[in-house]
N, C-alpha and C. Protein backbone atom coordinates (compact mmCIF):
# COMPACT_ATOMS: atom_id res chain seq x y z
N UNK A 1 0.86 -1.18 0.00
CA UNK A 1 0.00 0.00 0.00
C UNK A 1 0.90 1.23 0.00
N UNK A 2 1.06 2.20 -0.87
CA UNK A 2 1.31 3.14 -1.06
C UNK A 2 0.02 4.71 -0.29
N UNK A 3 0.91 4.88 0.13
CA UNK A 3 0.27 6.65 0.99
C UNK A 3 1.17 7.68 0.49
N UNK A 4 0.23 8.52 0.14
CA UNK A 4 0.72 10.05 -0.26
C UNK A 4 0.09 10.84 1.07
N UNK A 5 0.57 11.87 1.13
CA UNK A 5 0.47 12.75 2.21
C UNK A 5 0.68 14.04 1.78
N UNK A 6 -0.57 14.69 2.11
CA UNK A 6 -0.69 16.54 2.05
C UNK A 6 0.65 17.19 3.46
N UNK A 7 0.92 18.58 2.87
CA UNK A 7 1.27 19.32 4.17
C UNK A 7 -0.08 19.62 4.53
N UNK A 8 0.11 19.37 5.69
CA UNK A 8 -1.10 20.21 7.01
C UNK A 8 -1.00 21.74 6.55
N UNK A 9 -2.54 21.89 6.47
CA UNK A 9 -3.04 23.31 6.39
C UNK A 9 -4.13 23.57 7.46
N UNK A 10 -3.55 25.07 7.84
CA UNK A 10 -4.92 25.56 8.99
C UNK A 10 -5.85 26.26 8.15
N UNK A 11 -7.53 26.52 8.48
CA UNK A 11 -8.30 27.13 8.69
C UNK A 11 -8.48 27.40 10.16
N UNK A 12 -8.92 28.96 9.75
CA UNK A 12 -9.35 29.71 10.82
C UNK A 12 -11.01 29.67 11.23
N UNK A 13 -11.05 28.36 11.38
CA UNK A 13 -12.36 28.11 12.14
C UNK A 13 -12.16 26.71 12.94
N UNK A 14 -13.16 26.54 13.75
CA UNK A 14 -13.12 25.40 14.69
C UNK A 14 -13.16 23.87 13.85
N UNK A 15 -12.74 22.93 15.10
CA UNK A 15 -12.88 21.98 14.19
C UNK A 15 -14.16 21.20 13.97
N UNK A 16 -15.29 21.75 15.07
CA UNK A 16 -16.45 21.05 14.54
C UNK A 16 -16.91 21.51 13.26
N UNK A 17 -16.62 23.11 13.60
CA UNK A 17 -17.52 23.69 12.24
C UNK A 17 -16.96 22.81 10.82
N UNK A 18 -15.41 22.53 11.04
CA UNK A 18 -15.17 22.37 9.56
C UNK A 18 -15.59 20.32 9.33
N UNK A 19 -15.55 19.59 10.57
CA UNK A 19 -15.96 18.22 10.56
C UNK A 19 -17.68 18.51 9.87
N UNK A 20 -18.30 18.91 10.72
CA UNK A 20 -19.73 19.50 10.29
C UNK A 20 -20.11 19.56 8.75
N UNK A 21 -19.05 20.32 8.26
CA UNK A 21 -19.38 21.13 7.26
C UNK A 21 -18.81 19.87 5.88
N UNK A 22 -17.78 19.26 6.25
CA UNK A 22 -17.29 18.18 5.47
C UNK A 22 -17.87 16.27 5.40
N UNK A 23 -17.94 16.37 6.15
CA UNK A 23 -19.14 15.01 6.90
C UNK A 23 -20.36 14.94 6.13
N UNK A 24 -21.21 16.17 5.68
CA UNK A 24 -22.32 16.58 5.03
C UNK A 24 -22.31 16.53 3.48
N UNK A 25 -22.75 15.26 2.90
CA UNK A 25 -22.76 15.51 1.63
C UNK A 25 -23.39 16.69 1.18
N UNK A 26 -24.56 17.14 1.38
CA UNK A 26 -25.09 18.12 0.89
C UNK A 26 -24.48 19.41 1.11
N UNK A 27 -23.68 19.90 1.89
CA UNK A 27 -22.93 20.42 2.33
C UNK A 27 -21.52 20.69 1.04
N UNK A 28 -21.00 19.31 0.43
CA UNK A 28 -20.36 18.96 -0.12
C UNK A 28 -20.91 19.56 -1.32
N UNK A 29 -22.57 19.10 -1.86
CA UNK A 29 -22.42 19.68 -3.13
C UNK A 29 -23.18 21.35 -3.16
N UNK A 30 -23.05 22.01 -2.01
CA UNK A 30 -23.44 23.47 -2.31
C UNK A 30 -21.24 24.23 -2.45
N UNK A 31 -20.37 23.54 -1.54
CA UNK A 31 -19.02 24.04 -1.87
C UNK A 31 -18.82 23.31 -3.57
N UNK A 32 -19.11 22.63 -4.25
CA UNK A 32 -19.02 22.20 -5.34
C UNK A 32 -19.68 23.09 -6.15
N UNK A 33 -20.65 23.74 -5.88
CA UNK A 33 -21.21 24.81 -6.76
C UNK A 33 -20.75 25.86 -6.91
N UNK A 34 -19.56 26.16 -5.53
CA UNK A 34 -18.74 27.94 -5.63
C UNK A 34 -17.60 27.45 -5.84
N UNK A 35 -17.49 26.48 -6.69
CA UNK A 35 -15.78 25.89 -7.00
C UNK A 35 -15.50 27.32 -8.21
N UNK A 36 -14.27 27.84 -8.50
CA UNK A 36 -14.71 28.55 -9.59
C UNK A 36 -14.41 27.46 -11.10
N UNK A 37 -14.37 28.42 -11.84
CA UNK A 37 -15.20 28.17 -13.38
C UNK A 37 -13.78 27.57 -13.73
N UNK A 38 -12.22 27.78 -13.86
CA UNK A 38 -11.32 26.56 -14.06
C UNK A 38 -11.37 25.36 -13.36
N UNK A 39 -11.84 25.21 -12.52
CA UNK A 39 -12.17 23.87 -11.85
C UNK A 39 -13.44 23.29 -12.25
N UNK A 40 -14.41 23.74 -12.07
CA UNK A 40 -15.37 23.41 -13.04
C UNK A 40 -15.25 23.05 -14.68
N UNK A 41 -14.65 23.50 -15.35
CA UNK A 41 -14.47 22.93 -16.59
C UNK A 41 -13.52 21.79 -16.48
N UNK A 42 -12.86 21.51 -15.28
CA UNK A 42 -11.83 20.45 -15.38
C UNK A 42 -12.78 19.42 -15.02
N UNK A 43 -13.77 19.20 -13.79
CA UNK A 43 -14.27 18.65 -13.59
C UNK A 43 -15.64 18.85 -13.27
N UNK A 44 -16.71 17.53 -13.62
CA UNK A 44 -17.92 17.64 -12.93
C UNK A 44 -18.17 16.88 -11.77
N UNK A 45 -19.15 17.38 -10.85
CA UNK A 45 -18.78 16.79 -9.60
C UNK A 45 -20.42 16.67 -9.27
N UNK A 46 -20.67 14.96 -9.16
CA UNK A 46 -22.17 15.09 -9.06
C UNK A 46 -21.88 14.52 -7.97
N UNK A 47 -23.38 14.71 -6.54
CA UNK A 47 -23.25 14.19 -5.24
C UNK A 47 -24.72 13.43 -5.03
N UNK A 48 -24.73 12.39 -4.24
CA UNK A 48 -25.77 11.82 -4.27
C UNK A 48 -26.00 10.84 -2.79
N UNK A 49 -26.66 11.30 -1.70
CA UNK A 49 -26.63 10.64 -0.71
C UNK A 49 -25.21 10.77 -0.29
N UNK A 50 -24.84 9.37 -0.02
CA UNK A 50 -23.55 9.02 0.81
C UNK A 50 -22.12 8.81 -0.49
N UNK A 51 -22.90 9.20 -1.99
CA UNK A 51 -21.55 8.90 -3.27
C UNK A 51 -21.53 10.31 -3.56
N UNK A 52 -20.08 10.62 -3.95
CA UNK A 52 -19.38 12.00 -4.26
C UNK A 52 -18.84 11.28 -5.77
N UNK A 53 -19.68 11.48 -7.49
CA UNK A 53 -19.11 11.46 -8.32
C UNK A 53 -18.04 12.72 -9.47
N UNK A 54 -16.49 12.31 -9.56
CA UNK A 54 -16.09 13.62 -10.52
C UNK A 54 -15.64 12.89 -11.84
N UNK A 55 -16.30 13.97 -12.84
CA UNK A 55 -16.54 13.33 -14.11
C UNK A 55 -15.46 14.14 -14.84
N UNK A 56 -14.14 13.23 -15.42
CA UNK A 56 -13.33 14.52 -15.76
C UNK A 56 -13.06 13.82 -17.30
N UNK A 57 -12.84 14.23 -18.22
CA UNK A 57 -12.39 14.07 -19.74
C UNK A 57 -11.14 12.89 -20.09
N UNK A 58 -9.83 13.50 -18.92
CA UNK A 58 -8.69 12.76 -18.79
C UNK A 58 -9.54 10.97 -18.01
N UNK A 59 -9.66 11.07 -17.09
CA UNK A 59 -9.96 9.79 -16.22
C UNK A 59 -11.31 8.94 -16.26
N UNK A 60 -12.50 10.08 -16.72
CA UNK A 60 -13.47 9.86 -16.62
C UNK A 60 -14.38 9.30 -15.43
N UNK A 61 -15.25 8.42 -15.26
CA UNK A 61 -16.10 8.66 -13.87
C UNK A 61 -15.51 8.07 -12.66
N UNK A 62 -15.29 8.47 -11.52
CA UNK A 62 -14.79 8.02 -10.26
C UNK A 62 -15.75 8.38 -9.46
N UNK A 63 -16.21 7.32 -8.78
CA UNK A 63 -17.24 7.57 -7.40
C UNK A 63 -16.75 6.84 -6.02
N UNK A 64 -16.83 8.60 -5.08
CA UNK A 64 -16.39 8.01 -3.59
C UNK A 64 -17.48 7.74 -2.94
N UNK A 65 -17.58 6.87 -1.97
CA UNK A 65 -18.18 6.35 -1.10
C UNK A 65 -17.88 7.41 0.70
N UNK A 66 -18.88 7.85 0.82
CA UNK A 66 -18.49 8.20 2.60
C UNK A 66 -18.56 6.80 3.49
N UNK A 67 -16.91 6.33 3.56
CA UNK A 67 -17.05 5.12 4.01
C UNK A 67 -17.00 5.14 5.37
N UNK A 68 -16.16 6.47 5.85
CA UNK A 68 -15.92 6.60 7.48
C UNK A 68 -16.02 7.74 7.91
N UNK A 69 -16.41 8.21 9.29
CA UNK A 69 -16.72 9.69 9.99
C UNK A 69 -16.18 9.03 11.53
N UNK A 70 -15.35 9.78 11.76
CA UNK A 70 -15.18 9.96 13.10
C UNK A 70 -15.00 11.71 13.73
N UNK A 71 -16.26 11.74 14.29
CA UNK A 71 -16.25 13.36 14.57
C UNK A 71 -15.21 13.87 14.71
N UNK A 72 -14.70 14.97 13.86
CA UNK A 72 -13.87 16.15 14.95
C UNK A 72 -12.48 15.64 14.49
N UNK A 73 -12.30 14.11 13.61
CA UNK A 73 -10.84 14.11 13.50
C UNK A 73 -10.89 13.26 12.02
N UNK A 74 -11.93 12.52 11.48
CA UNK A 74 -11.72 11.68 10.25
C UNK A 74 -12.68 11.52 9.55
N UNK A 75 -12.76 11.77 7.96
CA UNK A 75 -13.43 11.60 6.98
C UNK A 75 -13.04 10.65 5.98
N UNK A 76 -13.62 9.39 5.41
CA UNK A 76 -12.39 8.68 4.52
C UNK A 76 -13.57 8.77 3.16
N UNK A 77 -12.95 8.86 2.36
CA UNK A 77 -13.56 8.27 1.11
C UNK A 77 -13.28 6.90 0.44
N UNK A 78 -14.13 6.36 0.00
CA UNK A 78 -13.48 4.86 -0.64
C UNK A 78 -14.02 5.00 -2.32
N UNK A 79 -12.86 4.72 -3.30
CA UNK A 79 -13.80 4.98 -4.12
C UNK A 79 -14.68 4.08 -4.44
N UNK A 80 -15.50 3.81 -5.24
CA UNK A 80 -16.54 2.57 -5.56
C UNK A 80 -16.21 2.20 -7.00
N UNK A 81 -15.94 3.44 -7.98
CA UNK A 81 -15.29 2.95 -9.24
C UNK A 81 -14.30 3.59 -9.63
N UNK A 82 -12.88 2.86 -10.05
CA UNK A 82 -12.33 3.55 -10.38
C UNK A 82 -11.18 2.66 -11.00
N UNK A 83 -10.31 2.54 -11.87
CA UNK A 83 -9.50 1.96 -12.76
C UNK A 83 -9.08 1.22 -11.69
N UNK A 84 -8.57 2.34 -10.35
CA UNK A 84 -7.33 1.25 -9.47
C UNK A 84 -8.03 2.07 -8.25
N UNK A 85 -8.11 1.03 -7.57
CA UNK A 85 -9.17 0.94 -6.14
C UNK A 85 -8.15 1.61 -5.02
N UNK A 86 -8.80 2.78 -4.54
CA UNK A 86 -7.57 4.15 -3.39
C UNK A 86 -8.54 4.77 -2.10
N UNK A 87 -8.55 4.69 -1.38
CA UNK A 87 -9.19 5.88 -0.47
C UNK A 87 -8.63 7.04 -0.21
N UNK A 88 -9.00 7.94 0.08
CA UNK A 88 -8.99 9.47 0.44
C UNK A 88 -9.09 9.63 2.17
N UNK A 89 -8.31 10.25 2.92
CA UNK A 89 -8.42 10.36 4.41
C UNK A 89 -8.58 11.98 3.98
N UNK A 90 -9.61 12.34 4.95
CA UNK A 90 -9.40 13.74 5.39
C UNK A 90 -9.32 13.76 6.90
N UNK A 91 -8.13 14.11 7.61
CA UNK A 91 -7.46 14.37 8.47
C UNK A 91 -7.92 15.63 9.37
N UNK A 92 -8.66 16.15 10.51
CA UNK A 92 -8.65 17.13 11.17
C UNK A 92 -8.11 17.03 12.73
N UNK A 93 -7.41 18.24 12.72
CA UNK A 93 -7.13 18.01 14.32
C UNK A 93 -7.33 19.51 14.71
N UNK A 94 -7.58 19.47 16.18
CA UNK A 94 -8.17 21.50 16.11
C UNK A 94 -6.74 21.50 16.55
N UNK A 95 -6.42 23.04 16.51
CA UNK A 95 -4.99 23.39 16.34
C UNK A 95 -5.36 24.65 17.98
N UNK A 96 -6.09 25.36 17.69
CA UNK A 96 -6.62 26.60 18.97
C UNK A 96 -7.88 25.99 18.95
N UNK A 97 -8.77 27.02 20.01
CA UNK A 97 -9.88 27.29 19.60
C UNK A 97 -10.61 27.34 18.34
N UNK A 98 -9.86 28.34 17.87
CA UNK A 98 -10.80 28.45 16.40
C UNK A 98 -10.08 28.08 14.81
N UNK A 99 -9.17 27.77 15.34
CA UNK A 99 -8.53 26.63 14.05
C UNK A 99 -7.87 25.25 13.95
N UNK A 100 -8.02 25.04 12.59
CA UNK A 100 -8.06 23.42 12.24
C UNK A 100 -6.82 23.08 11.61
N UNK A 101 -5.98 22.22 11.77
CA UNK A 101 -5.60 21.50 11.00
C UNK A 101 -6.26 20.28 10.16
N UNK A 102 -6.00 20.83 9.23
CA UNK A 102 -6.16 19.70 7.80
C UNK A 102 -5.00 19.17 6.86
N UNK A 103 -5.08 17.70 6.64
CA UNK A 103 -4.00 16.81 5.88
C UNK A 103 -4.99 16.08 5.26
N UNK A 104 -4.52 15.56 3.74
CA UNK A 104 -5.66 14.94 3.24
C UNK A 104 -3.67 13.68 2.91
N UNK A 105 -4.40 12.29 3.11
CA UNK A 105 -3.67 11.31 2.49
C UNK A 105 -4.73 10.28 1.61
N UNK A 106 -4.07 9.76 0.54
CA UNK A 106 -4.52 9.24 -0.43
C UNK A 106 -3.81 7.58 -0.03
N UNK A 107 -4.53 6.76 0.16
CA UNK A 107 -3.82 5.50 0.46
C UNK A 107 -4.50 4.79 -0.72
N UNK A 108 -3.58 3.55 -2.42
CA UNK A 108 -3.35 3.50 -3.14
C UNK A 108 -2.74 1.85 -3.26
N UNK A 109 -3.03 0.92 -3.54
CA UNK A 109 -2.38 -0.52 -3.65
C UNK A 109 -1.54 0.11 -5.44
N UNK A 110 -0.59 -0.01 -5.61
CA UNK A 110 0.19 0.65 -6.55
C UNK A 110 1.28 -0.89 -7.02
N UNK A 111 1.07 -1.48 -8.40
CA UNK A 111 1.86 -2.35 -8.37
C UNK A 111 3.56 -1.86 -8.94
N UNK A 112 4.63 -2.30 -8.50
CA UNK A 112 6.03 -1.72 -8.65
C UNK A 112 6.12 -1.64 -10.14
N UNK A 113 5.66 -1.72 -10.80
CA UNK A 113 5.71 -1.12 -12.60
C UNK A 113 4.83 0.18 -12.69
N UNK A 114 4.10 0.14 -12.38
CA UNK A 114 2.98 1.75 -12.66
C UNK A 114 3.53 2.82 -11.16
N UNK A 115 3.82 2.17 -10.44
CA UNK A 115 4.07 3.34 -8.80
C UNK A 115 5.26 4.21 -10.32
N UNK A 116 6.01 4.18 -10.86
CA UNK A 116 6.89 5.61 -10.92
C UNK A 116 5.99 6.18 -12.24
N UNK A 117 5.44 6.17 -12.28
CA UNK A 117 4.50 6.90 -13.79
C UNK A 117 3.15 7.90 -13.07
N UNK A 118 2.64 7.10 -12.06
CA UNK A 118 1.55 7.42 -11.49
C UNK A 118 1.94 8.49 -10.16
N UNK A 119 3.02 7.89 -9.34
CA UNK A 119 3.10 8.30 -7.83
C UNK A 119 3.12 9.98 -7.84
N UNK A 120 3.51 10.82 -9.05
CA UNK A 120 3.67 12.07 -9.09
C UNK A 120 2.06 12.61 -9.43
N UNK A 121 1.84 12.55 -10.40
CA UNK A 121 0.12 12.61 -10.52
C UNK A 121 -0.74 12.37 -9.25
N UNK A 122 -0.65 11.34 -8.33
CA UNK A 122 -1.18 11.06 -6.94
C UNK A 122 -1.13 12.18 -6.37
N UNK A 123 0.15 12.42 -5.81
CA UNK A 123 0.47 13.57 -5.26
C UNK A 123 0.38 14.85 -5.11
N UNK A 124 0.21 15.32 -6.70
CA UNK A 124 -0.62 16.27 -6.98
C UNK A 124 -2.10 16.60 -6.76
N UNK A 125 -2.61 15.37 -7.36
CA UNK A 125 -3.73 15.61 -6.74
C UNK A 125 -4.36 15.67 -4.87
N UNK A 126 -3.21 14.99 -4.20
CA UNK A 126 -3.72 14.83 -3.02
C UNK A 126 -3.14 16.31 -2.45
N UNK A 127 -2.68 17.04 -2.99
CA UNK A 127 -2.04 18.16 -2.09
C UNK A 127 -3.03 19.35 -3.11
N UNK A 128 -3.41 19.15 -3.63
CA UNK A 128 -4.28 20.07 -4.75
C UNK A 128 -5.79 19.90 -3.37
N UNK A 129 -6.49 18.62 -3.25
CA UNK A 129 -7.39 18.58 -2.76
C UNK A 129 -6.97 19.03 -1.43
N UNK A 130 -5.80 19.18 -0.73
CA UNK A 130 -5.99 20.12 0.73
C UNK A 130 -5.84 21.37 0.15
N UNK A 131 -5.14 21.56 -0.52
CA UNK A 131 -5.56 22.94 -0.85
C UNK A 131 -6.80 23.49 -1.02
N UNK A 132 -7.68 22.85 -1.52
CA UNK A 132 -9.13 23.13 -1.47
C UNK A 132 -9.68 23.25 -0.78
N UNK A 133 -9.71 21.93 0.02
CA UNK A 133 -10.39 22.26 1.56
C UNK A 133 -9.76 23.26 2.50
N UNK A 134 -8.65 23.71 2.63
CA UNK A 134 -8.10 24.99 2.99
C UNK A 134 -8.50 26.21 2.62
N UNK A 135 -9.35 26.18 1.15
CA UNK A 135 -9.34 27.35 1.03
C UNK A 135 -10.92 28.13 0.81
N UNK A 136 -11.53 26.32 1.34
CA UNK A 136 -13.29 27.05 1.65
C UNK A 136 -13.84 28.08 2.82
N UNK A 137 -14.57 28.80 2.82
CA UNK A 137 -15.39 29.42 3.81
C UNK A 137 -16.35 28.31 4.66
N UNK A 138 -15.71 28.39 5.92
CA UNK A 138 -16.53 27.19 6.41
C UNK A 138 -17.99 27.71 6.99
């Protein structure tokens, strides 16, 4: 099993608000609607109950599963389809009062011929997606 790992980023809000606010699919697809318009053309992002689908040109359809919640410190995604089967951790720990640390890791079964083609692309994306969640209004 291969893990990629975000740097930890703070928001300046608590950590329920931001567990709250991420835990909540629906929640999920109103920040999917103020994504701006280069992210949006990269991807579509349909939400449905407990599945988070992004529909992109390069990869085409991937659907996560909200497989785990542990208040206040863990969100996992699993995907349900996807070429090569990975989960998503979203990581919170409160840092003060009113801010959060966030790390997002991508954990990945990667066989030793595709890990050096792929492992950079991973990475990107997993430090792209804390960046995101870093940079919502919670």
């Amino acid at each position: 099993m291969s893990t990629f790992k975000s740097a930890e980023r703070i928001v300046a809000y608590n950590v329920g608000t931001v567990y709250n606010r991420l835990s909540d699919t629906e929640n999920f697809q109103n920040m999917a609607g103020n994504l701006p318009q280069e992210l949006k053309d990269k991807a579509n992002i349909h939400i449905d109950n407990d599945t988070l689908t992004l529909s992109t040109p390069q990869v085409g359809d991937i659907t996560f599963q909200f497989a785990k919640r542990v208040p206040n410190e863990l969100i996992r995604l699993n995907t349900m389809s996807s070429p090569i089967p990975f989960s998503i951790d979203i990581k919170l720990a409160a840092e003060q009062e009113e801010q959060t640390k966030i790390a997002v890791e991508t954990k990945i079964e990667l066989n030793p011929i595709i890990k050096p083609m792929i492992s950079k692309p991973i990475q990107n994306m997993t430090d792209k997606f804390a960046e995101f969640l870093a940079s919502i209004q919670y």
